[in-house]
Protein backbone atom coordinates (compact mmCIF):
# COMPACT_ATOMS: atom_id res chain seq x y z
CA UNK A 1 0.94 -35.00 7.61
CA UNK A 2 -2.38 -35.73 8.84
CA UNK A 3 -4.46 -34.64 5.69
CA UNK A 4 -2.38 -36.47 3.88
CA UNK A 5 -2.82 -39.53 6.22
CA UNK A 6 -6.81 -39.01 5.52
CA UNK A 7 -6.54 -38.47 1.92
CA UNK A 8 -4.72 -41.92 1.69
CA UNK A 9 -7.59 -43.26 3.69
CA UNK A 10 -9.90 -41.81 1.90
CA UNK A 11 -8.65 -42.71 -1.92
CA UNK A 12 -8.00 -46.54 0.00
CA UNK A 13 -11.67 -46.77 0.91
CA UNK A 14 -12.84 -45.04 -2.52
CA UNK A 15 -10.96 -48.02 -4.36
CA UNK A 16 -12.09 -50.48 -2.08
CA UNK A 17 -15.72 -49.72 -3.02
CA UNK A 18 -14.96 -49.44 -6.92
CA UNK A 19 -13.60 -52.80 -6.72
CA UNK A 20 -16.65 -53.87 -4.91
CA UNK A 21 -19.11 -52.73 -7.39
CA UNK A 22 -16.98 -53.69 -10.23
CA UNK A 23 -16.37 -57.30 -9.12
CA UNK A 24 -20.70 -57.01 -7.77
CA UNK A 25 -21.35 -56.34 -11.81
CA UNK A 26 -18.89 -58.51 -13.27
CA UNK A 27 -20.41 -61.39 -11.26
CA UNK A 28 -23.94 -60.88 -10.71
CA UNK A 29 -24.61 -58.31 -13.92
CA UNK A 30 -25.09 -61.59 -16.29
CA UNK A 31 -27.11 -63.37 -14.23
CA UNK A 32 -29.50 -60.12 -13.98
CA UNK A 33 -29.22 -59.52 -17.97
CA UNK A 34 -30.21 -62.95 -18.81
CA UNK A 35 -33.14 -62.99 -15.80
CA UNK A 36 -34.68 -59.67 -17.65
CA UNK A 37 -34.49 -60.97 -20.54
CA UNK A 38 -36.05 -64.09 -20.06
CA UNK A 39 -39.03 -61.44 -19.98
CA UNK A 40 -38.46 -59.99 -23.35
CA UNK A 41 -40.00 -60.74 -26.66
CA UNK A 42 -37.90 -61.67 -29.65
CA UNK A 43 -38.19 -57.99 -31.09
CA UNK A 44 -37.14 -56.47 -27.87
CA UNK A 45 -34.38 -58.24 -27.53
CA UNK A 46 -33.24 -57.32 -31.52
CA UNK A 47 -33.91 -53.58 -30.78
CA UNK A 48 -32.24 -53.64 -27.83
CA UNK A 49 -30.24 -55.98 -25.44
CA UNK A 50 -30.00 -53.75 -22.22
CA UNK A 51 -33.88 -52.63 -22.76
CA UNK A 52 -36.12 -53.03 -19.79
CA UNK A 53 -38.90 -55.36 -21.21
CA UNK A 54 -42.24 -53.82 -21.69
CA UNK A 55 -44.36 -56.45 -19.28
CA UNK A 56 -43.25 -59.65 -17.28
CA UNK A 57 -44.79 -62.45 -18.63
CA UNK A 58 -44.32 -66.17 -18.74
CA UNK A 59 -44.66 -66.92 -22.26
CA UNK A 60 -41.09 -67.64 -22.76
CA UNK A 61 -41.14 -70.09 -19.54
CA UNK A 62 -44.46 -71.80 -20.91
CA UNK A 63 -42.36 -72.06 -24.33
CA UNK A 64 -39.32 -74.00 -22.98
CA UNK A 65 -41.22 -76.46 -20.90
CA UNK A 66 -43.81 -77.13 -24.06
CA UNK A 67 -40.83 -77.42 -26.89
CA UNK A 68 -38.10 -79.61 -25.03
CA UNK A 69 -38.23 -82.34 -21.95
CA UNK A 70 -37.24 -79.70 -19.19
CA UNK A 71 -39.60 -81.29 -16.66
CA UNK A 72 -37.98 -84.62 -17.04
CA UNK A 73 -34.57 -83.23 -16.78
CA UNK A 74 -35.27 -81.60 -13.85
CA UNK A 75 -36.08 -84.47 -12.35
CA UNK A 76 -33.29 -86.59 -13.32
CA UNK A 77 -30.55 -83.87 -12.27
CA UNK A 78 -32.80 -83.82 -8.76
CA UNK A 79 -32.40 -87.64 -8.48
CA UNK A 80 -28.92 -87.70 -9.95
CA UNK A 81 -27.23 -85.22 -7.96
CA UNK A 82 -29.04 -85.70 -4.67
CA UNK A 83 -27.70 -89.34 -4.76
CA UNK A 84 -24.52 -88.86 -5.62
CA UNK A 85 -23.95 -85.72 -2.91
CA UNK A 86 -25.41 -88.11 -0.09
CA UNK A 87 -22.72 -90.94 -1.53
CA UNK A 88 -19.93 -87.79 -1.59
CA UNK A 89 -21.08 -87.16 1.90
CA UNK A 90 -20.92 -90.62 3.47
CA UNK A 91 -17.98 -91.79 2.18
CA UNK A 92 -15.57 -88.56 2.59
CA UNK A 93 -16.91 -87.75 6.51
CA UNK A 94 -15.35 -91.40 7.48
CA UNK A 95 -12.39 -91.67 5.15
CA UNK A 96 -11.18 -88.13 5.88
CA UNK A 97 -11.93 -88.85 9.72
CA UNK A 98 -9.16 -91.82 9.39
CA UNK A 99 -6.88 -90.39 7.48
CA UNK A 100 -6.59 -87.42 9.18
CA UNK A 101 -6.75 -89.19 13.12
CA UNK A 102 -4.81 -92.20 12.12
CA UNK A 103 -1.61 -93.38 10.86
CA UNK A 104 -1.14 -96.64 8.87
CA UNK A 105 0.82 -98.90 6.39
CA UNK A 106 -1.02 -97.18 3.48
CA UNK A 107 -2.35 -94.07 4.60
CA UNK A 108 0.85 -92.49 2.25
CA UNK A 109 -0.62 -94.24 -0.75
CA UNK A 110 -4.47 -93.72 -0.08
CA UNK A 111 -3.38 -90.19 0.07
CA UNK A 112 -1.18 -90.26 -3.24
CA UNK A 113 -3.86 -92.24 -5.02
CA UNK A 114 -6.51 -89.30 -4.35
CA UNK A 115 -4.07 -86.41 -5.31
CA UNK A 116 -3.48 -88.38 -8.41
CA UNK A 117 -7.28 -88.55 -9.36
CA UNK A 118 -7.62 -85.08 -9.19
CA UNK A 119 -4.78 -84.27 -12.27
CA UNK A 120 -6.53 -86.72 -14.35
CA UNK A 121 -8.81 -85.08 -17.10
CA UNK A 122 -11.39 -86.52 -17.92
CA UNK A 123 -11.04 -86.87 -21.52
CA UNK A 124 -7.96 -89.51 -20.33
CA UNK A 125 -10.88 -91.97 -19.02
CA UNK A 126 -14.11 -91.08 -21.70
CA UNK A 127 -13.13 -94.38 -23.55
CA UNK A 128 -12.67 -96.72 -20.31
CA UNK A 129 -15.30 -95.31 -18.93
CA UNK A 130 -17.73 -95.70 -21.90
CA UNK A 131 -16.53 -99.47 -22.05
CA UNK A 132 -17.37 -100.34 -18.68
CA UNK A 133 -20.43 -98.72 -18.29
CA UNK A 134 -21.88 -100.68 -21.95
CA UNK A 135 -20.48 -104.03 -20.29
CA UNK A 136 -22.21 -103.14 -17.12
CA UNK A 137 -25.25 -102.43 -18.55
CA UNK A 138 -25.50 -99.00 -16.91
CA UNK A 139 -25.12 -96.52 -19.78
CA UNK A 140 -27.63 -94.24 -19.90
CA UNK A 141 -28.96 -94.70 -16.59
CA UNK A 142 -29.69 -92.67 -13.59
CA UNK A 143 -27.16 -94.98 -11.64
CA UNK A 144 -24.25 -95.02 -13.71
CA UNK A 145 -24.46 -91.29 -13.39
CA UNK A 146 -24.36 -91.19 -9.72
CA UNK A 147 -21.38 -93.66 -9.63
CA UNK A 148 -19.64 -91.41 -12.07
CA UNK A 149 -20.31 -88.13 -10.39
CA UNK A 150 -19.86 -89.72 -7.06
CA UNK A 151 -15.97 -90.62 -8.41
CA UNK A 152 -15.97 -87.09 -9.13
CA UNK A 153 -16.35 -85.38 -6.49
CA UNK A 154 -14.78 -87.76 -3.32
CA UNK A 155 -10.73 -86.44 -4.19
CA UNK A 156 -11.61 -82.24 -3.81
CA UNK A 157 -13.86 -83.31 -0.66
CA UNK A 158 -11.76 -85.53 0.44
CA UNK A 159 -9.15 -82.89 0.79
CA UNK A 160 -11.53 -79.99 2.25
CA UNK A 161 -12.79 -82.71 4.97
CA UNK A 162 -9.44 -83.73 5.84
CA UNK A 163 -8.31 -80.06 6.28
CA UNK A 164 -11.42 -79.32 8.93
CA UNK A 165 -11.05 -82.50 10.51
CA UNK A 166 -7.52 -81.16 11.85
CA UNK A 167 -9.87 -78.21 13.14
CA UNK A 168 -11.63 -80.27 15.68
CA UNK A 169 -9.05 -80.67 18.64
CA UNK A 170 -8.50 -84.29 19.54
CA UNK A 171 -9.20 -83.66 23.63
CA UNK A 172 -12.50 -83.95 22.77
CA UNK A 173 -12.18 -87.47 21.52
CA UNK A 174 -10.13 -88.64 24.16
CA UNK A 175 -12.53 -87.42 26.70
CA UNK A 176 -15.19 -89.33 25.23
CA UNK A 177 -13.09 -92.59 24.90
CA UNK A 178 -12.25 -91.84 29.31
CA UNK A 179 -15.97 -91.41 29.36
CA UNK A 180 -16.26 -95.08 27.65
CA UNK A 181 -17.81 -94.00 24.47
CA UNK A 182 -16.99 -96.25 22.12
CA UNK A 183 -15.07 -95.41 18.48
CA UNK A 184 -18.71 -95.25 16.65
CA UNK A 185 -20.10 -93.02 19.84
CA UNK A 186 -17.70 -90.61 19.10
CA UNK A 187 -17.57 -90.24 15.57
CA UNK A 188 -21.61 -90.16 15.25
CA UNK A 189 -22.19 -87.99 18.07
CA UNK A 190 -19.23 -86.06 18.92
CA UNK A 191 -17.10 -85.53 15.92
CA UNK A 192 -19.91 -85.09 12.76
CA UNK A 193 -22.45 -82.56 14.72
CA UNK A 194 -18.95 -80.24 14.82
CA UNK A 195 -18.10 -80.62 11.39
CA UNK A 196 -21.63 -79.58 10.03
CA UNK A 197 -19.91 -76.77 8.20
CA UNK A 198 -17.18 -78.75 6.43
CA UNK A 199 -19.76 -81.01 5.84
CA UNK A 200 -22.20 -78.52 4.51
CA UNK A 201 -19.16 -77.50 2.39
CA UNK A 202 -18.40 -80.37 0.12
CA UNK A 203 -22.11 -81.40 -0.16
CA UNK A 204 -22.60 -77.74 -1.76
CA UNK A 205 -19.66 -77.86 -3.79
CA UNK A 206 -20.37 -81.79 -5.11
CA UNK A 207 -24.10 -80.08 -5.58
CA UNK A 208 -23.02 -77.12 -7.69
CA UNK A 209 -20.46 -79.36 -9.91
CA UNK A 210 -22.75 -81.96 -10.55
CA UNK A 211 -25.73 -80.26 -11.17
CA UNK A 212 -23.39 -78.20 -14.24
CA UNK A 213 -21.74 -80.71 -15.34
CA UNK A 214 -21.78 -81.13 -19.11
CA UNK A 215 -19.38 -83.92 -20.56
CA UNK A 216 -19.71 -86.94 -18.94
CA UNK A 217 -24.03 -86.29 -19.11
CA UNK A 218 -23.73 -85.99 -22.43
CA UNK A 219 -20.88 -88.72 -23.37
CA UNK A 220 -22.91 -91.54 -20.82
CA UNK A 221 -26.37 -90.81 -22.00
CA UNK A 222 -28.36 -91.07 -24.96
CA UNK A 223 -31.72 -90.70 -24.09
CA UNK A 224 -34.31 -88.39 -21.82
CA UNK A 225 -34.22 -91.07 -18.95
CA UNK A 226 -30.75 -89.75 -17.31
CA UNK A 227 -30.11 -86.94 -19.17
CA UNK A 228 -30.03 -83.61 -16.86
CA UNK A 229 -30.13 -79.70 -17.20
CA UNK A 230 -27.08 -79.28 -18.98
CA UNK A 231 -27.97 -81.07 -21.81
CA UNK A 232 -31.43 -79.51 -21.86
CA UNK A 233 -29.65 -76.18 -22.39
CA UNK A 234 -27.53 -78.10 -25.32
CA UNK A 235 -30.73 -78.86 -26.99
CA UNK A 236 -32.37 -75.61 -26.81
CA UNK A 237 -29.31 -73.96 -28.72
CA UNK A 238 -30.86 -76.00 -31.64
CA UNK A 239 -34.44 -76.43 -31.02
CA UNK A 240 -34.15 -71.90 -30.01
CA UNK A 241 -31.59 -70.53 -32.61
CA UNK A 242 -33.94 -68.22 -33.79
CA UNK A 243 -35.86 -67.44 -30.31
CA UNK A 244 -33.50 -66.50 -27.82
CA UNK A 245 -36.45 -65.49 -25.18
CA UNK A 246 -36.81 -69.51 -24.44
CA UNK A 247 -33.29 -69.80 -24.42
CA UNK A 248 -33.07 -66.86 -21.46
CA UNK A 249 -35.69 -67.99 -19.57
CA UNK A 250 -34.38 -72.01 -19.86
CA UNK A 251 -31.22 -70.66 -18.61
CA UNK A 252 -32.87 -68.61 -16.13
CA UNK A 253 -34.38 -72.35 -14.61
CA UNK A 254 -31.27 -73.92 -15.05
CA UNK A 255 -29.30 -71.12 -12.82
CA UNK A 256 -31.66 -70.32 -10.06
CA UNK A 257 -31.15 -73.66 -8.02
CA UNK A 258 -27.79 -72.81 -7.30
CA UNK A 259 -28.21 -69.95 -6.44
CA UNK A 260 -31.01 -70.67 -3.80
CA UNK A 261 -29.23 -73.96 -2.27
CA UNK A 262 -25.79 -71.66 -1.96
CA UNK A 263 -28.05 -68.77 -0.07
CA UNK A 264 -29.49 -70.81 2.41
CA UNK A 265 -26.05 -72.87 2.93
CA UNK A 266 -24.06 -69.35 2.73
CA UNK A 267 -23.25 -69.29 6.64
CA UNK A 268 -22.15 -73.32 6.85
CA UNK A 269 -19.90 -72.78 4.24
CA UNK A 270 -18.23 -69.59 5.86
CA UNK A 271 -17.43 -71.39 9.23
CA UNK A 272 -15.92 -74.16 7.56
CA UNK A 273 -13.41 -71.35 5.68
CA UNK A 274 -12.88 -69.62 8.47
CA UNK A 275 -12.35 -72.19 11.09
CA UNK A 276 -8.71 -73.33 10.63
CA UNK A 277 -8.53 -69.25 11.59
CA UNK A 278 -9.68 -69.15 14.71
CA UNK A 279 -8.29 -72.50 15.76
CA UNK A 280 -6.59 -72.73 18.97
């Protein structure tokens, strides 16, 4: 009974590790393909896909900043997306803080209002939106793309903010308010230093959505000014048809600031998953 208690164990852990290195390879093997690539020259890639390349150079990085506008979209998706994750930030950490402390006439229909938002598609408003934005006189600027992706990103933070708000237990608060702190007090200097990680949360999640987001870039802009990395990799599918070496290494660029902002926010985003776990 007891070696066959041990080989269950065993062939448990054994799967557990296959799935670990499957689901490792699935996820990070692309990422790794197209990084050594990036490195390759066009006939090394032809001869062979999965070929370690023969030196590391940087002609292929040299190539896609000297044949398309990468700098300037660079800058614009730094601009565009740092805006409109600060806007995210400051508008969900107080509405979230009321709705989830308060009750009201129209709390119900605030709520139902931002659950609706989030099963519209976006193809529903591309016409509206367009409109607007040409009466407005903000197409193809950085602002009207901070508005827009600002819209975008409040209902799915609003939600996550709400949920960790109902973390944070409410005797704090009321010992503050005793103490005479007033509302402000206690929201600025009680409330937001514990909900860093929720915090940290939706301002990663508005980051990596914003910063790969493809249709409304490319349906509000029409020149380099606002345009950002998502439409640079559009335009090297033309401009690199024949030379997919520029095309690796552009999405190479395009990929790695992700994945740096998500490592160093890694262990903010894991105490705001696991908090409504260890609550109470």
């Amino acid at each position: 009974m007891k070696e066959t208690s041990k080989a269950v164990t065993a062939a448990a852990k054994t799967a557990k590790y296959l799935f670990m290195i499957v689901f490792v390879l699935v996820s990070v093997g692309p990422i790794a393909w197209a990084f050594i690539s990036s490195f390759k020259t066009y006939a090394e890639i032809n001869s062979s896909a999965l070929s370690w390349p023969s030196g590391f150079r940087l002609d292929n990085y040299e190539a896609a900043f000297r044949y398309a506008p990468i700098a300037q979209y660079f800058l614009n998706s730094v601009v565009i997306v740092g805006c409109s994750v600060l806007v995210t930030v400051a508008l969900v950490a107080m509405c979230s803080y009321i709705i989830s402390r308060f009750d009201f006439k129209l709390k119900t229909v605030i709520v139902l209002l931002i659950s609706a938002s989030l099963m519209l598609p976006a193809q529903a408003i591309s016409q509206p939106l367009f409109a607007i934005f040409q009466k407005l006189g903000i197409f193809d600027t950085k602002l009207g793309m901070v508005i827009v992706y600002s819209a975008m990103g409040i209902p799915m933070s609003f939600f996550v903010m709400t949920s960790y708000y109902k973390t944070i237990s409410m005797a704090l608060e009321e010992s503050a308010y005793i103490d005479g702190a007033t509302f402000l007090q206690t929201f600025w200097h009680i409330i937001l230093p514990l909900a860093k990680p929720g915090l940290v949360t939706i301002a990663l999640l508005q980051f990596i959505n914003t910063w790969n987001e493809f249709y409304f870039a490319l349906m509000l802009t029409s020149g380099n000014r606002a345009r950002t990395v998502p439409i640079a990799l559009n335009y090297y599918m033309g401009t690199f048809a024949n030379n997919y070496s520029a095309l690796f290494a552009a999405v190479v660029m395009t990929v790695l600031p992700t994945i740096f902002v998500f490592i160093l926010l890694q262990r903010q985003v894991m105490e705001s998953l696991t908090a409504g776990a260890v609550k109470g």
